[in-house]
C-alpha atoms as a PDB file:
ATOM      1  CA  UNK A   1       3.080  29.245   9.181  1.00  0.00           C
ATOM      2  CA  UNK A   2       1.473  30.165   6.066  1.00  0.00           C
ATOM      3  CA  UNK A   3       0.573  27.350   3.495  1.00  0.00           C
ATOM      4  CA  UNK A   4       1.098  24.757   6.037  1.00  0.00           C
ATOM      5  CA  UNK A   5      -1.982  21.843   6.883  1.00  0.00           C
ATOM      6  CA  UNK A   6      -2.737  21.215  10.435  1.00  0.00           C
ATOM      7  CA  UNK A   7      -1.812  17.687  10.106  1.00  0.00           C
ATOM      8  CA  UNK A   8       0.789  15.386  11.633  1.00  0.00           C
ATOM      9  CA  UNK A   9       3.379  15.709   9.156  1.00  0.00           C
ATOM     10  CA  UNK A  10       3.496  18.989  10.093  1.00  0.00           C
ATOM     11  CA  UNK A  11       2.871  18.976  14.293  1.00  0.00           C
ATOM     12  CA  UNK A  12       6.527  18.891  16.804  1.00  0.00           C
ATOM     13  CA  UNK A  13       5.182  15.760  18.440  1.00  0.00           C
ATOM     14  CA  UNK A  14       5.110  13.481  15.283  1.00  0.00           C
ATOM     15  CA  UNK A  15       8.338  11.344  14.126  1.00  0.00           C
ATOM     16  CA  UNK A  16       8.394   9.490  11.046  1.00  0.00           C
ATOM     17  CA  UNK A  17       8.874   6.147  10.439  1.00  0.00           C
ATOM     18  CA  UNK A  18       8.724   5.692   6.471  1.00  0.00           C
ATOM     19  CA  UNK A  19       7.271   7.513   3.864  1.00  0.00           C
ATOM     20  CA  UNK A  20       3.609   6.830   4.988  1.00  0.00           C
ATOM     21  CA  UNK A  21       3.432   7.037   9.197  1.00  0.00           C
ATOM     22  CA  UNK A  22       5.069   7.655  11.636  1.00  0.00           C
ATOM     23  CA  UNK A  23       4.560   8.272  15.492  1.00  0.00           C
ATOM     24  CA  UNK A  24       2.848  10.465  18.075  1.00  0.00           C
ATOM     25  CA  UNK A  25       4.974  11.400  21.100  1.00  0.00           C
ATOM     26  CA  UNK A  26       2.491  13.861  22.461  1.00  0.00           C
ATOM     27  CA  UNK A  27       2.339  11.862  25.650  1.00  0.00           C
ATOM     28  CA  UNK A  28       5.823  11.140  26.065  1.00  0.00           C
ATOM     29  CA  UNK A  29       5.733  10.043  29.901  1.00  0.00           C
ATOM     30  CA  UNK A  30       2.382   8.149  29.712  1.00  0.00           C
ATOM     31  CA  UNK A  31       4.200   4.940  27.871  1.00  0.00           C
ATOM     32  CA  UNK A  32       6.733   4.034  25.734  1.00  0.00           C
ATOM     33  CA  UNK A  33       4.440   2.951  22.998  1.00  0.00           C
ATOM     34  CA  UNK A  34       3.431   5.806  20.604  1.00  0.00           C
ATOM     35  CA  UNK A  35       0.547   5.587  18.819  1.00  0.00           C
ATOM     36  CA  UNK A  36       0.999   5.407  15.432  1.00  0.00           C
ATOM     37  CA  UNK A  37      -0.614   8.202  13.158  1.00  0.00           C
ATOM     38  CA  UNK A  38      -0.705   8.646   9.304  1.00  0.00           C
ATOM     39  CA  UNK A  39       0.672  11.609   8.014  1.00  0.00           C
ATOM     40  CA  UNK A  40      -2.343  13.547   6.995  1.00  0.00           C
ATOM     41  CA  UNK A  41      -4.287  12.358  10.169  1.00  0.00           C
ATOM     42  CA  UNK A  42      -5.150  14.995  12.838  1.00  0.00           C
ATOM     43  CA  UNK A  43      -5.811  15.574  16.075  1.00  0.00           C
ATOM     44  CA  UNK A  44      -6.541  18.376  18.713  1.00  0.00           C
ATOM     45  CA  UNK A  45      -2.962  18.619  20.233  1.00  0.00           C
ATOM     46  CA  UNK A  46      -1.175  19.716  16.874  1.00  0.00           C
ATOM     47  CA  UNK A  47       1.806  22.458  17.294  1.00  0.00           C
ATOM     48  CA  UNK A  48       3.059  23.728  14.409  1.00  0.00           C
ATOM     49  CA  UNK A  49       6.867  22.489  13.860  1.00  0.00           C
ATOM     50  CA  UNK A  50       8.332  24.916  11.710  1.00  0.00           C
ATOM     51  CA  UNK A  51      11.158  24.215   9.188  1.00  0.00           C
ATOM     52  CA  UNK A  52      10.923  20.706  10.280  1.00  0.00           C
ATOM     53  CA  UNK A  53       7.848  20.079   8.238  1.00  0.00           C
ATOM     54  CA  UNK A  54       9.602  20.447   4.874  1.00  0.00           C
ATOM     55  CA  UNK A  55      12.640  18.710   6.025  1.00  0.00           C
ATOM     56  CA  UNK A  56      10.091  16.163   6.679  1.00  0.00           C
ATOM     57  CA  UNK A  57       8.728  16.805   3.111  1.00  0.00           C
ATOM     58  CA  UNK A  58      12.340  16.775   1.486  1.00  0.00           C
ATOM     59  CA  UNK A  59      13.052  13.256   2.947  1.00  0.00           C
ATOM     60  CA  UNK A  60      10.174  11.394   1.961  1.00  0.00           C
ATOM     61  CA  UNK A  61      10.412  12.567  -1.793  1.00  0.00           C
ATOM     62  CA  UNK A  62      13.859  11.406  -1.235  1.00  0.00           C
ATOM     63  CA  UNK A  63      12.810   7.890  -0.018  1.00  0.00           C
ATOM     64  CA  UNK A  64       9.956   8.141  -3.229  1.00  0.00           C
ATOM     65  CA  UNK A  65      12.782   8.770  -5.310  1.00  0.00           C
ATOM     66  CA  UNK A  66      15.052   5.726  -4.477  1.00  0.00           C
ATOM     67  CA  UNK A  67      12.004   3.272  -4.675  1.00  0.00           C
ATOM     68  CA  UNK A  68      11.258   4.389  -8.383  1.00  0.00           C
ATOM     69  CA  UNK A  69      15.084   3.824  -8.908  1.00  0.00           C
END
């Protein structure tokens, strides 16, 4: 996708967790405990997610938004 950083914000296997991190569920059956991963880290296993990343986007200037309020 064009315009888009090969970063974890914007990889399939990431889930957020606040504004800041979130997880890495690359290795889903491995454990249960995802490493946790900033969201401008990256890492060699990134797959680009598509319209997720700005819904990911959308709802952290959301959560900005209600901590300045």
């Amino acid at each position: 996708m064009k315009g888009v950083k090969e970063c974890c914000l914007s990889c399939t296997f990431f889930r957020l967790q606040d504004i800041g991190s979130g997880v890495c569920r690359v290795d889903r059956q491995a454990n249960a405990d995802y490493p946790t991963r900033q969201t401008d880290e990256q890492c060699g296993k990134w797959r680009d997610s598509g319209q997720q990343y700005f819904i990911r986007v959308g709802w952290i200037k959301a959560k900005k938004a209600e901590v300045v309020n």
